[in-house]
C-alpha atoms as a PDB file:
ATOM      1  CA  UNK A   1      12.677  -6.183 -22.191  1.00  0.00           C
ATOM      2  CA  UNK A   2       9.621  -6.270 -19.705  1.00  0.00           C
ATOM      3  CA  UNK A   3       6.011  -5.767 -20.518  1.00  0.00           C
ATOM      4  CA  UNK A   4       5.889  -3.694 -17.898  1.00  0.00           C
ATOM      5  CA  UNK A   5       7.443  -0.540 -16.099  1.00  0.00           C
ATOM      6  CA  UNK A   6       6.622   1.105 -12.873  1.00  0.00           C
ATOM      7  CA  UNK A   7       8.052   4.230 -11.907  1.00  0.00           C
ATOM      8  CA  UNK A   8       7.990   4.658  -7.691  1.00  0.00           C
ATOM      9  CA  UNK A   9       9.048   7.271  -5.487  1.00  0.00           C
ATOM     10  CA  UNK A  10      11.028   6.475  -2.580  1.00  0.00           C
ATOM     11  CA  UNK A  11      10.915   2.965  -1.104  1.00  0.00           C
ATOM     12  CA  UNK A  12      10.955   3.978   2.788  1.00  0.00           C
ATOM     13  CA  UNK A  13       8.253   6.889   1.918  1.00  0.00           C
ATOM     14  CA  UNK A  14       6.260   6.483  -0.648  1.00  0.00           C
ATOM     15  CA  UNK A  15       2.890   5.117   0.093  1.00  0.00           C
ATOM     16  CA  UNK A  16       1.541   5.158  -2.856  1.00  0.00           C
ATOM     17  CA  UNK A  17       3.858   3.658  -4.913  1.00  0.00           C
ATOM     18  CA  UNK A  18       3.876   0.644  -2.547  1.00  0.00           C
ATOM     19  CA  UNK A  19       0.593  -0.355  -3.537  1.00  0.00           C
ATOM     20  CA  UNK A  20       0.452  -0.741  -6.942  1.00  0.00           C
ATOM     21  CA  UNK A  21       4.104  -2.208  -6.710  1.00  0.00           C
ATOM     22  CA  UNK A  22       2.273  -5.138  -4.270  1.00  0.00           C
ATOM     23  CA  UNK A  23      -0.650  -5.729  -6.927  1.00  0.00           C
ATOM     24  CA  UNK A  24       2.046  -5.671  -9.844  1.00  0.00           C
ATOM     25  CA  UNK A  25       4.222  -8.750  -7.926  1.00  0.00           C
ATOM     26  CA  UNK A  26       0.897 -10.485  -7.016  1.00  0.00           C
ATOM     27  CA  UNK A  27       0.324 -10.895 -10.950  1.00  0.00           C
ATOM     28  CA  UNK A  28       3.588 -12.907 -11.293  1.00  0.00           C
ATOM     29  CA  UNK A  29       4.447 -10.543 -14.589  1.00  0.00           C
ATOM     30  CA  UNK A  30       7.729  -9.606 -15.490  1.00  0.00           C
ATOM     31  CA  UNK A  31       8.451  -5.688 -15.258  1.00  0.00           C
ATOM     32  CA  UNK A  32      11.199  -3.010 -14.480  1.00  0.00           C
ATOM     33  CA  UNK A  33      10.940  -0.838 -12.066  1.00  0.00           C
ATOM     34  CA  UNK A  34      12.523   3.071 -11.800  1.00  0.00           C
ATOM     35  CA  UNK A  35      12.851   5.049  -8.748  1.00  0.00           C
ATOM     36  CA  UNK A  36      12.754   8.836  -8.576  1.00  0.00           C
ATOM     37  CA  UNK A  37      14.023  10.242  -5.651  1.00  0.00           C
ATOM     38  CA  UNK A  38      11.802  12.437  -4.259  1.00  0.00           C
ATOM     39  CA  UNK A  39      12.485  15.882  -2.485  1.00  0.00           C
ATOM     40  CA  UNK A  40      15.618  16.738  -4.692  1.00  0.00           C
ATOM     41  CA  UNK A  41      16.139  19.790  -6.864  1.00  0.00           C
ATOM     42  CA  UNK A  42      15.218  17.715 -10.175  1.00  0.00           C
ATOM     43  CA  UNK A  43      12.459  15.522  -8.781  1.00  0.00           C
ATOM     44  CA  UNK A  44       9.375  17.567 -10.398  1.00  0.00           C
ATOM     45  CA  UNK A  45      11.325  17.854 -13.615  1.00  0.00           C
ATOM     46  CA  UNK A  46      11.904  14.230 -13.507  1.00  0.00           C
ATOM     47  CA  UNK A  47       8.434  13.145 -12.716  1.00  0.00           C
ATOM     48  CA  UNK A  48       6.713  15.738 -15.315  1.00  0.00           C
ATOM     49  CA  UNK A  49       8.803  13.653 -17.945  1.00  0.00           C
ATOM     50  CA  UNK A  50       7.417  10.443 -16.714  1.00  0.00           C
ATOM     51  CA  UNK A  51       3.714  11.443 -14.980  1.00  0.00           C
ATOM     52  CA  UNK A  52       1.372  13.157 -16.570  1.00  0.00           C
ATOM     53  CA  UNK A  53      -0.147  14.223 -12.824  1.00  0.00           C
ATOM     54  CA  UNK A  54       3.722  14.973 -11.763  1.00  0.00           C
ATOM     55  CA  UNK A  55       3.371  12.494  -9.490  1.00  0.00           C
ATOM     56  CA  UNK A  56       4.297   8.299  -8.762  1.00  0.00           C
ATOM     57  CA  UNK A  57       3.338   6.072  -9.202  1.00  0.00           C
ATOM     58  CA  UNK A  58       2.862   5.532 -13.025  1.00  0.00           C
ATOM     59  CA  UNK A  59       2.846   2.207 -14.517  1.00  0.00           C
ATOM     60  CA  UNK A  60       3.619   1.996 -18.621  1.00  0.00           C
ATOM     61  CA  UNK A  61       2.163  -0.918 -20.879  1.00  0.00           C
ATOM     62  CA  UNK A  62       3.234  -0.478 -24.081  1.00  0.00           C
ATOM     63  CA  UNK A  63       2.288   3.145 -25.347  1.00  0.00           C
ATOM     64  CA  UNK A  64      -0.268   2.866 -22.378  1.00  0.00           C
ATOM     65  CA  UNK A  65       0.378   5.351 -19.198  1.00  0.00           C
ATOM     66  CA  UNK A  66      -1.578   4.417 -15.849  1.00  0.00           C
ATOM     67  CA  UNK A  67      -1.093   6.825 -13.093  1.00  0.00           C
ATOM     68  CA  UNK A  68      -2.859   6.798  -9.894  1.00  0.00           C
ATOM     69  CA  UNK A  69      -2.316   3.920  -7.582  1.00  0.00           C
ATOM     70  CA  UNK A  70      -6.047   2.278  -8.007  1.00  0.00           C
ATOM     71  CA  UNK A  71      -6.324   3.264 -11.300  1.00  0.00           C
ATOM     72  CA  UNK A  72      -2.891   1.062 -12.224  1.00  0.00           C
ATOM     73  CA  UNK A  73      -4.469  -1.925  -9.249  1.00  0.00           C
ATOM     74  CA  UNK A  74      -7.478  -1.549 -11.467  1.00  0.00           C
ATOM     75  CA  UNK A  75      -5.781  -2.491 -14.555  1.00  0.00           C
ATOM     76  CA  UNK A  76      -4.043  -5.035 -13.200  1.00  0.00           C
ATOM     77  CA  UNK A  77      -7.159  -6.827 -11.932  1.00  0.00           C
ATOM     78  CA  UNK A  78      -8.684  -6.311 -15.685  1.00  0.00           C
ATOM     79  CA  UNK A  79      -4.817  -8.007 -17.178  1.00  0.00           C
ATOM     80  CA  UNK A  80      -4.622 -10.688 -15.236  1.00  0.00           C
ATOM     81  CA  UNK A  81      -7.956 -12.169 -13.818  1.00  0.00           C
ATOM     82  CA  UNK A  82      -6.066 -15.287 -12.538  1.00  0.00           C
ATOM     83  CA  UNK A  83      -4.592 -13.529 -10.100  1.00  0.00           C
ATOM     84  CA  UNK A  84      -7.634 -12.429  -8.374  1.00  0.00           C
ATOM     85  CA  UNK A  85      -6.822  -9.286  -7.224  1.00  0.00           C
ATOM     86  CA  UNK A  86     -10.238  -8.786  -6.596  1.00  0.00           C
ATOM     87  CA  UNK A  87     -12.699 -11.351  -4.541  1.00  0.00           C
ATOM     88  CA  UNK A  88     -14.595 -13.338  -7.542  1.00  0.00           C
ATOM     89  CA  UNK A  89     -17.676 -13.751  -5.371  1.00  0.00           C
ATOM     90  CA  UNK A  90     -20.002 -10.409  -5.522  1.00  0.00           C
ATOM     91  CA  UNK A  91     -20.700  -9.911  -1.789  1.00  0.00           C
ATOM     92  CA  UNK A  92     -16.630 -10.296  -1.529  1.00  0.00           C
ATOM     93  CA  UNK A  93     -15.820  -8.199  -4.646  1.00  0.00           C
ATOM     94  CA  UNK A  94     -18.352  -5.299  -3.367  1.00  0.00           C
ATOM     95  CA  UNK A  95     -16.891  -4.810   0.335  1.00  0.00           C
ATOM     96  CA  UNK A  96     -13.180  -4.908  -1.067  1.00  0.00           C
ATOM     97  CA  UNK A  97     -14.002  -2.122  -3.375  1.00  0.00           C
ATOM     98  CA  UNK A  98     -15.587  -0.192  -0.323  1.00  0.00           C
ATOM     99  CA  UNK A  99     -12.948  -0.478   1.501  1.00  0.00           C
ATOM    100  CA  UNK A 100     -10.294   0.180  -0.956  1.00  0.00           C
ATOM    101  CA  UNK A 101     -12.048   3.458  -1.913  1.00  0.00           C
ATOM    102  CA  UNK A 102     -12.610   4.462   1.733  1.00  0.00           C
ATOM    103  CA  UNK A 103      -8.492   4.140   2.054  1.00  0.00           C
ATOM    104  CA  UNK A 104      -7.461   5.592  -0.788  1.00  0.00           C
ATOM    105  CA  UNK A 105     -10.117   8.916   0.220  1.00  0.00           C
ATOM    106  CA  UNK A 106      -9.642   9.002   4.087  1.00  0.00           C
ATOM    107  CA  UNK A 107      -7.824   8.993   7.096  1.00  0.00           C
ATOM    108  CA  UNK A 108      -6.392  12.415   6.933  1.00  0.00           C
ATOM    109  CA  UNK A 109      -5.206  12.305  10.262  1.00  0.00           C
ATOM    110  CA  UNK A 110      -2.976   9.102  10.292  1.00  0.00           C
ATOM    111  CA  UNK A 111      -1.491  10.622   6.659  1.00  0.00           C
ATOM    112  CA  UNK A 112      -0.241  13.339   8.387  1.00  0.00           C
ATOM    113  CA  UNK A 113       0.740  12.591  12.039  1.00  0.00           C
ATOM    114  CA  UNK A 114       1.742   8.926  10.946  1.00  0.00           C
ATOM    115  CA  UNK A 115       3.723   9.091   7.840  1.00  0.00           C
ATOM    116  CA  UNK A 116       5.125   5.998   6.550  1.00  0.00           C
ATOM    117  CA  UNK A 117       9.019   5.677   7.322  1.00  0.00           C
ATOM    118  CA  UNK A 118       9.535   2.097   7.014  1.00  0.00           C
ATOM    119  CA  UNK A 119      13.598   2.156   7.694  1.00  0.00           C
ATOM    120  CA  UNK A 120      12.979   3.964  11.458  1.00  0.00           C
ATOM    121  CA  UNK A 121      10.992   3.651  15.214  1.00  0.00           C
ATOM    122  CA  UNK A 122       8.793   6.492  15.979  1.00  0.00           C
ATOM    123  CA  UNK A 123       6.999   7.264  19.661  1.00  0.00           C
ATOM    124  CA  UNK A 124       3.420   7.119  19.373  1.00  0.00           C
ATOM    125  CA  UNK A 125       3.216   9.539  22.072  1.00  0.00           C
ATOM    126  CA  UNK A 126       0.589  12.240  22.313  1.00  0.00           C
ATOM    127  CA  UNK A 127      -0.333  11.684  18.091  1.00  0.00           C
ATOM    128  CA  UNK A 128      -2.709   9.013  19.334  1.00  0.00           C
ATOM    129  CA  UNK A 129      -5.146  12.017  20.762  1.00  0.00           C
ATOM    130  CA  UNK A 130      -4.911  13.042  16.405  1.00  0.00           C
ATOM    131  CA  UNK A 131      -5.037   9.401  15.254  1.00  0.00           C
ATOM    132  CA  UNK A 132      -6.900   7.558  17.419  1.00  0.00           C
ATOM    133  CA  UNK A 133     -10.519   8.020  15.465  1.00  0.00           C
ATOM    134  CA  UNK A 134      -8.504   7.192  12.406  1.00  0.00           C
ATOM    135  CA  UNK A 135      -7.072   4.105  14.113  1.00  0.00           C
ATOM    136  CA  UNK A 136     -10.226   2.630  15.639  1.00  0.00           C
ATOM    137  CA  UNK A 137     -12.094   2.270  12.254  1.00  0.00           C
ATOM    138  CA  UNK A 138      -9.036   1.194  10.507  1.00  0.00           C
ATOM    139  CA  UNK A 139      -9.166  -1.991  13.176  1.00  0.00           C
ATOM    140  CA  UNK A 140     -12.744  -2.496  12.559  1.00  0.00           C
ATOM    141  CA  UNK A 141     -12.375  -2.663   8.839  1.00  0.00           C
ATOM    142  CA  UNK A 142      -9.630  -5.480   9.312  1.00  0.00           C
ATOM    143  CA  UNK A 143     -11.661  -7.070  12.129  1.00  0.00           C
ATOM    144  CA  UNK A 144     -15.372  -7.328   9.669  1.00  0.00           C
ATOM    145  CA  UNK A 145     -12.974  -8.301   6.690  1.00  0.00           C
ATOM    146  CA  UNK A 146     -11.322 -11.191   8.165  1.00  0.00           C
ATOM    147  CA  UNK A 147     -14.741 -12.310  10.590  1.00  0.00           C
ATOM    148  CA  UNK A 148     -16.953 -11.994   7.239  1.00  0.00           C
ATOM    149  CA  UNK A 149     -14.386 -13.408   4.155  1.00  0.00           C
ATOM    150  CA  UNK A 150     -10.828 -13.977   5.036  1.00  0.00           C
ATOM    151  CA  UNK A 151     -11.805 -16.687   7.498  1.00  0.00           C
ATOM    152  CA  UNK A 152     -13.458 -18.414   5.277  1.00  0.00           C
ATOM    153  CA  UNK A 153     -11.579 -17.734   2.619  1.00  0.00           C
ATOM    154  CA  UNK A 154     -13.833 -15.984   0.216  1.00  0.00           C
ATOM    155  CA  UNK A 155     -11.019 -15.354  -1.853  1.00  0.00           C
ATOM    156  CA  UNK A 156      -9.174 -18.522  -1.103  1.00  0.00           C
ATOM    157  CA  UNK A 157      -6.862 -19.835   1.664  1.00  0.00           C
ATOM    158  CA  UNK A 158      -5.059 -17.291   3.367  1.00  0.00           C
ATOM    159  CA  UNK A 159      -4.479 -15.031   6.264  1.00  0.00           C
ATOM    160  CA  UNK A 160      -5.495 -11.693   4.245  1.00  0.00           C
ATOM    161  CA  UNK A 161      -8.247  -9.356   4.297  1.00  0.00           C
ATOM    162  CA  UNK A 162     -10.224 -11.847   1.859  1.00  0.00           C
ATOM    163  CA  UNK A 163      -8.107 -14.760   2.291  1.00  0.00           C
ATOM    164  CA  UNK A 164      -6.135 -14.645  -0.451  1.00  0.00           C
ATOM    165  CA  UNK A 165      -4.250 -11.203  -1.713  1.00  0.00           C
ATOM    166  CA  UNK A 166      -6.418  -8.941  -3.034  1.00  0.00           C
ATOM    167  CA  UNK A 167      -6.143  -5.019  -3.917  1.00  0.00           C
ATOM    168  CA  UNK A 168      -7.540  -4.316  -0.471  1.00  0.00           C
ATOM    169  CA  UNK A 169      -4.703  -5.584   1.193  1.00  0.00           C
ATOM    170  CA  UNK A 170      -1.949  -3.503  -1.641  1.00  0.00           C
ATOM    171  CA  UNK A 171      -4.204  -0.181  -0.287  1.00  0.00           C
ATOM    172  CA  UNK A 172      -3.824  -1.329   3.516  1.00  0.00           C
ATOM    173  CA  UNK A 173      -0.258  -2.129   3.120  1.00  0.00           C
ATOM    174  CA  UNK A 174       1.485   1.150   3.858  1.00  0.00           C
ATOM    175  CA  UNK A 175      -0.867   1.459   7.212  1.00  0.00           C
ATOM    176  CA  UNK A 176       0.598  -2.142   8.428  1.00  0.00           C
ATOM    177  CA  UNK A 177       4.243   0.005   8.306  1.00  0.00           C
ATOM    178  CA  UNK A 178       2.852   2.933  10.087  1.00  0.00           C
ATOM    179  CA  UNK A 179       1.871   0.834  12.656  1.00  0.00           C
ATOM    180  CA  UNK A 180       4.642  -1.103  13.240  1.00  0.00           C
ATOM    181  CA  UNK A 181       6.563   2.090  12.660  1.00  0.00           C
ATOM    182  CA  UNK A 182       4.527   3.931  15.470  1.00  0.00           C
ATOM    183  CA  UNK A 183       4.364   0.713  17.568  1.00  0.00           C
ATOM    184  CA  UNK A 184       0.188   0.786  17.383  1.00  0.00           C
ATOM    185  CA  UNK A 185      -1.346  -0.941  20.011  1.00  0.00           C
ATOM    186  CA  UNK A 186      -3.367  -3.810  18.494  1.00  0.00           C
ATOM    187  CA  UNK A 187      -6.016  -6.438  18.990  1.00  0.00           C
ATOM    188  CA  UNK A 188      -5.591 -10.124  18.033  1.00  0.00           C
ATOM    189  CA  UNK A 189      -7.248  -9.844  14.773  1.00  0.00           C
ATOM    190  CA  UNK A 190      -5.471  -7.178  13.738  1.00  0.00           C
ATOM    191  CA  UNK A 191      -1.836  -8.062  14.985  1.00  0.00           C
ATOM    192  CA  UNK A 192      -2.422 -11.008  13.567  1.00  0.00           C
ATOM    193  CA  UNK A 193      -2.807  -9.243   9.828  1.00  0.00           C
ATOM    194  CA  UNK A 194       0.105  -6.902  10.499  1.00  0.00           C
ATOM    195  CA  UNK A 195       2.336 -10.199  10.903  1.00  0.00           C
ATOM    196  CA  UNK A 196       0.821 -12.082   8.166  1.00  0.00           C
ATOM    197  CA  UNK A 197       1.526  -8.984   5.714  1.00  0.00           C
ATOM    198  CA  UNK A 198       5.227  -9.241   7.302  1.00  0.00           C
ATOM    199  CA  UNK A 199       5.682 -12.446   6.287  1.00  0.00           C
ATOM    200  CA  UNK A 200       4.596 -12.116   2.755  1.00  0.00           C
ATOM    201  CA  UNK A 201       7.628 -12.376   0.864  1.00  0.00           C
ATOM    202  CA  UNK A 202       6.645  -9.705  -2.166  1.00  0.00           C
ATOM    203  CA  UNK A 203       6.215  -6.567   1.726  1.00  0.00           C
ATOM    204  CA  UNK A 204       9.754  -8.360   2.777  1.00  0.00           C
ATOM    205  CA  UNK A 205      11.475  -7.365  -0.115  1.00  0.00           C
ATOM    206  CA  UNK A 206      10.162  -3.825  -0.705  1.00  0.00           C
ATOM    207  CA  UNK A 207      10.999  -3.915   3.338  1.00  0.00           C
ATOM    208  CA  UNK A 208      14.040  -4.641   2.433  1.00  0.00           C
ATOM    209  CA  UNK A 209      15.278  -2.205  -0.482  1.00  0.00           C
ATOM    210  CA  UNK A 210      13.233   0.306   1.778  1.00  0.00           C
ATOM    211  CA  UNK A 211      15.870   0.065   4.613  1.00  0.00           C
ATOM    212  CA  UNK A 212      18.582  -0.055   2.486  1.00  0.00           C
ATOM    213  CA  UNK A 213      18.236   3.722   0.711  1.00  0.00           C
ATOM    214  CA  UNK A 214      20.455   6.087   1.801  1.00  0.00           C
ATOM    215  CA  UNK A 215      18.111   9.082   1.924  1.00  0.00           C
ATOM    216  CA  UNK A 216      16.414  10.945   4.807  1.00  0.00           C
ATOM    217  CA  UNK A 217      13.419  13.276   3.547  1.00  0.00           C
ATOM    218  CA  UNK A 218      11.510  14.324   6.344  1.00  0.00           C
ATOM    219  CA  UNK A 219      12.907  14.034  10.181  1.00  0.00           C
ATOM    220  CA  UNK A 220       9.560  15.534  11.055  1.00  0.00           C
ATOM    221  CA  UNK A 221       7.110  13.004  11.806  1.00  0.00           C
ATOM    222  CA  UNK A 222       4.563  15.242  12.105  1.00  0.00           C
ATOM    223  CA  UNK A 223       4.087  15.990   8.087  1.00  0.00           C
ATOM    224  CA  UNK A 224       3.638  13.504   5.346  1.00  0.00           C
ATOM    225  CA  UNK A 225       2.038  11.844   2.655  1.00  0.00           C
ATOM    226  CA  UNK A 226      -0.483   9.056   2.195  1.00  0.00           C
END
């Protein structure tokens, strides 16, 4: 039986069980992993039995109940230091935590015009008037990130945020579908980290399962969830 469990929502919708998922692979650690369908008639009752917020993700070491996506990226950074989930060098460490926090709190707008639907294509169209704000500052986090630390690999060789994987990139990960969902217009910089989180082989596989579930939840791309 594996140390760990992780209990996710939805694969092609759920955001926030993505990045924790990302962190959890990046640690190399054996665990199981249980889905619970969202949007049915029993999905409350089935997440009050396994969430204490009634939400996903929740991760479960032991006796031990994480819920929260940071909160269980946190943990994982504190488990398994050789991983690096966070930058080791202070300056490095310090601006990943920023900009972590400043994903997990904001962008209101692209959460709800832009919501993450991994298995379909999506118009842009006239949401870039509500998400354009959103959009810009998203690029010019990616843009300082890479020009200050992943080019020079301040958390070793690599074409992430920091160079190597770190929790900034598992928080940034479900904005890299929207935008390939949406078909975002990007600069260099920033294409070029869309197709470098592509090709890791951990996004490709939760790709992957995410275009293989049967389930529609929300034709309205209008409404969603971070």
């Amino acid at each position: 039986m594996a140390e760990f469990t992780i209990y996710l929502g939805n694969k092609n919708y759920s955001s926030w069980s993505l990045r924790p998922w990302l962190a959890l692979k990046h640690t190399g650690a054996a665990f199981e992993e249980v889905m619970i369908q969202l949007d049915q008639t029993d999905s409350a009752a089935n997440l009050n039995r396994r969430s204490p917020s009634g939400r996903v993700p929740v991760l479960q070491h032991g006796a031990l109940m994480i819920w929260e996506s940071l909160a269980i990226c946190e943990y994982l950074a504190e488990q398994f230091p050789a991983a690096r989930l966070w930058p080791e060098e202070r300056e490095a460490r310090a601006h990943a935590r920023a900009v972590s926090n400043e994903m997990h709190g904001g962008f209101a707008e692209l959460r709800k015009y832009l919501p993450m639907d991994i298995s379909r294509r999506w118009p842009l169209g006239d949401r870039m008037v509500k998400v354009g704000a959103d959009i810009a500052r998203i690029g010019a986090i990616w843009r300082e990130c890479r020009a200050r630390f992943g080019s020079r690999g301040a958390n070793g060789g690599g074409d992430f945020l920091f160079g190597g994987f770190t929790i900034a990139d598992a928080m940034f990960a479900p904005v890299v579908t929207r935008f390939v969902t949406y078909s975002v217009s990007l600069d260099p910089v920033c294409s070029a980290y869309v197709a470098a989180m592509q090709r890791w082989p951990a996004m490709q596989q939760w790709t992957a399962a995410a275009k293989a579930e049967p389930w529609v939840i929300n034709d309205d791309v209008n409404t969603g969830a971070a």
